[in-house]
Protein backbone atom coordinates (compact mmCIF):
# COMPACT_ATOMS: atom_id res chain seq x y z
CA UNK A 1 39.98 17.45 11.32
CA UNK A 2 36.79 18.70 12.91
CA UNK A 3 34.83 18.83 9.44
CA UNK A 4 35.92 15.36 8.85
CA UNK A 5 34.89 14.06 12.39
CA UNK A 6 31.82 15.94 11.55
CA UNK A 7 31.08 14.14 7.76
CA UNK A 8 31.76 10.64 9.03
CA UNK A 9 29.42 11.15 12.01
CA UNK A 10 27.15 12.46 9.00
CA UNK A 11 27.85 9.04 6.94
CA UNK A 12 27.48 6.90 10.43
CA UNK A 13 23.85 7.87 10.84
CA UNK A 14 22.50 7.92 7.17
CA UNK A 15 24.01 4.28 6.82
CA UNK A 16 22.74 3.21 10.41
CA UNK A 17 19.25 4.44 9.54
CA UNK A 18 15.44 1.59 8.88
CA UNK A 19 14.96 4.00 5.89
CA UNK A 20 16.70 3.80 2.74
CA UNK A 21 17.84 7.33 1.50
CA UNK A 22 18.80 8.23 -1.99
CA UNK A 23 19.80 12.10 -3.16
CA UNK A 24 19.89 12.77 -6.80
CA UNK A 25 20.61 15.46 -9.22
CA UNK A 26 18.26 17.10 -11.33
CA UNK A 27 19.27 14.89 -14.42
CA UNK A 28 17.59 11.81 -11.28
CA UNK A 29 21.80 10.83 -11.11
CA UNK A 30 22.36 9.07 -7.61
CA UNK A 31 24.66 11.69 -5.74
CA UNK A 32 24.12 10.08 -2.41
CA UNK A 33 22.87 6.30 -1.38
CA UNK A 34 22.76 4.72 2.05
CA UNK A 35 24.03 1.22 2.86
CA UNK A 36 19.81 0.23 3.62
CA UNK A 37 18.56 2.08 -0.03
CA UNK A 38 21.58 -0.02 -1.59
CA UNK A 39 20.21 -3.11 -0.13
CA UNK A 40 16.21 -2.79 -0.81
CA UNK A 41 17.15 -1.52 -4.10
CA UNK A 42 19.88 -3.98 -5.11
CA UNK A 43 22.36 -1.34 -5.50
CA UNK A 44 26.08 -2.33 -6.35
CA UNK A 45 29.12 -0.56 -4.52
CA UNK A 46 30.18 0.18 -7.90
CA UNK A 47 26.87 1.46 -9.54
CA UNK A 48 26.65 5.49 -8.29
CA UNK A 49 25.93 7.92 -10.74
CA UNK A 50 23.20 5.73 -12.38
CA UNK A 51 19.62 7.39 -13.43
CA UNK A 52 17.24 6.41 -10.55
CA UNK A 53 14.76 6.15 -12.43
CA UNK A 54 15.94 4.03 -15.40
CA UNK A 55 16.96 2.12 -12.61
CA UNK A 56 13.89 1.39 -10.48
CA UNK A 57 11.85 0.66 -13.86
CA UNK A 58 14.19 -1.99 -14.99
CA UNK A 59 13.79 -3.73 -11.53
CA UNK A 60 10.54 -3.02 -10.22
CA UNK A 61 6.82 -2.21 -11.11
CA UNK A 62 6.55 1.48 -10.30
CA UNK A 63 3.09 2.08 -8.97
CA UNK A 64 2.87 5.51 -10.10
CA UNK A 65 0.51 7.02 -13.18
CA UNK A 66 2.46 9.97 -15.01
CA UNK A 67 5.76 11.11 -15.93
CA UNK A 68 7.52 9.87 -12.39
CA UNK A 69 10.69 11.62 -13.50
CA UNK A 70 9.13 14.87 -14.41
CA UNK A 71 6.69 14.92 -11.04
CA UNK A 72 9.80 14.45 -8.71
CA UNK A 73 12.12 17.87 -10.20
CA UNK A 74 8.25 19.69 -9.98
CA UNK A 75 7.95 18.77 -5.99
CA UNK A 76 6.98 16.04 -3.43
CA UNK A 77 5.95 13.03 -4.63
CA UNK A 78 4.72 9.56 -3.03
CA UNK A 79 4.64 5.93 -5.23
CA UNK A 80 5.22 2.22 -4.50
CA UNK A 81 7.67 -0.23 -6.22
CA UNK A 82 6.85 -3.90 -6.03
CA UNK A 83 9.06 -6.73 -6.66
CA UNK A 84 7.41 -10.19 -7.03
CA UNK A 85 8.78 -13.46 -5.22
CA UNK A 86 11.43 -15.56 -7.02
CA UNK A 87 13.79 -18.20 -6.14
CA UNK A 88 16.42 -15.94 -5.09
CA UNK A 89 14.18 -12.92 -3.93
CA UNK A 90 11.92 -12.29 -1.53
CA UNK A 91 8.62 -10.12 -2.62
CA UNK A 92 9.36 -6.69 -1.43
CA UNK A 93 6.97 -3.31 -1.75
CA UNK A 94 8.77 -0.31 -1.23
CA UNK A 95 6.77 3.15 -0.55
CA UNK A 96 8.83 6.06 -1.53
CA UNK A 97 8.46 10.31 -0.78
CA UNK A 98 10.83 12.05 -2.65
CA UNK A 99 11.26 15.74 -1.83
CA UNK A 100 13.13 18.47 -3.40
CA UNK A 101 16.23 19.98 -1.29
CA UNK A 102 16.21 23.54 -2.11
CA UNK A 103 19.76 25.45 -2.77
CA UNK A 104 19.82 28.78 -2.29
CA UNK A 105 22.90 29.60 -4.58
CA UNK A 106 21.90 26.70 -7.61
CA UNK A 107 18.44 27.16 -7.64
CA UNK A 108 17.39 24.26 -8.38
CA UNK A 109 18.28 21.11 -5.98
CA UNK A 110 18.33 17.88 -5.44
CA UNK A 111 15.90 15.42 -4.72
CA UNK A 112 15.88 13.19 -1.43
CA UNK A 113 14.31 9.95 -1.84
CA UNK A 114 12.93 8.04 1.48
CA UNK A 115 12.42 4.10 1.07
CA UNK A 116 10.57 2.26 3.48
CA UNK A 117 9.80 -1.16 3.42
CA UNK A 118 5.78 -1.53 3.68
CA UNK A 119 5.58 -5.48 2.70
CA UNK A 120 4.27 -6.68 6.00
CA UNK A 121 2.04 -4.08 6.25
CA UNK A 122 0.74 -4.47 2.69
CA UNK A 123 0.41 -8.00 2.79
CA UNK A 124 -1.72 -7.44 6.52
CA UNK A 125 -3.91 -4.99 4.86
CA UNK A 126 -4.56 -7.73 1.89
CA UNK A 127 -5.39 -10.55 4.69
CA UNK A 128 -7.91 -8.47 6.33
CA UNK A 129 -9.40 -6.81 2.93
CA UNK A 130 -9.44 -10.98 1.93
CA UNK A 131 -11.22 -11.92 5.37
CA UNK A 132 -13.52 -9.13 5.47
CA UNK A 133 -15.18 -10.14 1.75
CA UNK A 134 -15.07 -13.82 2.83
CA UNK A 135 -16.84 -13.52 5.69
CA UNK A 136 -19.22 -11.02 4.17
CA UNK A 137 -20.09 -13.16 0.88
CA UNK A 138 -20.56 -16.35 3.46
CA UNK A 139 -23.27 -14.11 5.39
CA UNK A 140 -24.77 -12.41 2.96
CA UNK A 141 -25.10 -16.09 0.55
CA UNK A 142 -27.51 -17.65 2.78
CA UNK A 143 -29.93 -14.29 4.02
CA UNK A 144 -30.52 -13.55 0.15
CA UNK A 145 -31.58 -17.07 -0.37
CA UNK A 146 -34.19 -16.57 2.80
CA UNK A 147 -35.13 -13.32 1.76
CA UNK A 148 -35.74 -14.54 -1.69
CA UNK A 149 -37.86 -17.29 -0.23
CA UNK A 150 -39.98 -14.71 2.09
CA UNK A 151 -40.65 -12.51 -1.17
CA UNK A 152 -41.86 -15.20 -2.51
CA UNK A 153 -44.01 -16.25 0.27
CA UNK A 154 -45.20 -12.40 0.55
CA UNK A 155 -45.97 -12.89 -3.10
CA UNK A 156 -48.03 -15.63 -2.85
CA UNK A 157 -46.24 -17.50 -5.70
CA UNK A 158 -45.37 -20.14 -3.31
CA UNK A 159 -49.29 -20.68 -2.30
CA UNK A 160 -51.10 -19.22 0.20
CA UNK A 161 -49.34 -18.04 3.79
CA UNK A 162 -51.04 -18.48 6.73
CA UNK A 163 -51.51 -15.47 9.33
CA UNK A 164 -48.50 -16.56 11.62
CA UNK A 165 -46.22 -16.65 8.20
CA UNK A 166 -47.25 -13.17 7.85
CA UNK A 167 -46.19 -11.99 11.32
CA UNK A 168 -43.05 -14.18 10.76
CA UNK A 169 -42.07 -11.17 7.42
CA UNK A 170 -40.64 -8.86 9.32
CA UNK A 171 -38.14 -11.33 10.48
CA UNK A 172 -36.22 -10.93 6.90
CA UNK A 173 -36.15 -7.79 7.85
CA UNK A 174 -34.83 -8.13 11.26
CA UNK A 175 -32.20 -10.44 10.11
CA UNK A 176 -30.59 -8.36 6.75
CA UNK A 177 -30.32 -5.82 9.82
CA UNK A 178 -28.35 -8.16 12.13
CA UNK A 179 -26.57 -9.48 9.51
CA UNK A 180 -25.35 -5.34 8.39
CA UNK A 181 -24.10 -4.64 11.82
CA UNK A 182 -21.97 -7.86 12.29
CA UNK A 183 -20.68 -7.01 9.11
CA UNK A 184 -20.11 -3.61 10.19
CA UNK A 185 -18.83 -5.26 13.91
CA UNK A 186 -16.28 -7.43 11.57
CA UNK A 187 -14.58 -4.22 9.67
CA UNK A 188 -14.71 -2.76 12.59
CA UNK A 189 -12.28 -5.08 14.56
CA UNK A 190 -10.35 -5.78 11.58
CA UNK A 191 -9.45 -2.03 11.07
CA UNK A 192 -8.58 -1.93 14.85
């Protein structure tokens, strides 16, 4: 009666937990799937026992260069699975770290699987890697259009500069300097 008490307080946190968790067998057969992994991963009540990673190829793009199945029986291993948008779905990216659970009398043990849901963050990171070029393309447009024009001042292809012109160069200069550091100020409050 105790063990039992014991394995359903077991089954109450695994299923209660943000993470989805998934334990396989060496041959990557689910052993093990918690209520959140079954619902990230579209997992049917009725669908244990299936290869993990058949599965996750059919319905995702696994972010991962190599032999995925291969890398997680050889140790710990981190990839990404991304689902697009559709009608019925929402996009979902998935980061997963699969471990090895040693067994001292097999040998050889399963694999844990950890699934977190990194979409928001993903799609934050995109916004600010998006903002950050924007802003830096609309600063950087007009300076190399001035700095062009100064060169060709300096050059005299233009015509002929008078003396305050040439004290009036090192401005380019000044301003491709400013315009570094608020890009720099920019990426700076982004990544914060």
């Amino acid at each position: 009666r105790l063990l039992l008490n014991e394995k359903e307080k077991f089954y109450h946190v695994i299923n209660n937990m943000d993470n989805g968790m998934i334990v396989f067998d060496q041959n990557m057969k689910i052993t093990l799937v918690n209520d959140r992994a079954r619902e990230l991963l579209a997992i049917g009540p009725h669908e244990e026992k299936i290869d993990f990673v058949n599965y996750i190829c059919r319905r995702f793009n696994v972010i991962y260069d190599g032999d995925l199945a291969y890398a997680m029986k050889s140790g710990p291993v981190a990839f990404d699975l991304e689902r697009p948008e559709t009608d019925d779905t929402r996009a979902l990216i998935l980061e997963v770290r699969s471990h090895i659970i040693k067994n001292p009398m097999k040998g050889a043990g399963e694999i844990l699987a950890i699934l977190t849901d990194v979409t928001e963050e993903r799609k934050e990171e995109l916004s600010k890697q998006n903002f950050f070029s924007l802003i830096s393309h609309k600063l950087r447009t007009p300076i190399t259009v001035i700095q062009g024009t100064v060169a060709l001042l300096q050059e005299g292809i233009i015509g002929p500069i008078t003396d305050k012109q040439k004290d009036n160069r090192h401005s380019s200069c000044r301003i491709n300097r400013d315009q570094n550091y608020l890009i720099f100020l920019s990426l700076r409050t982004i990544n914060n």
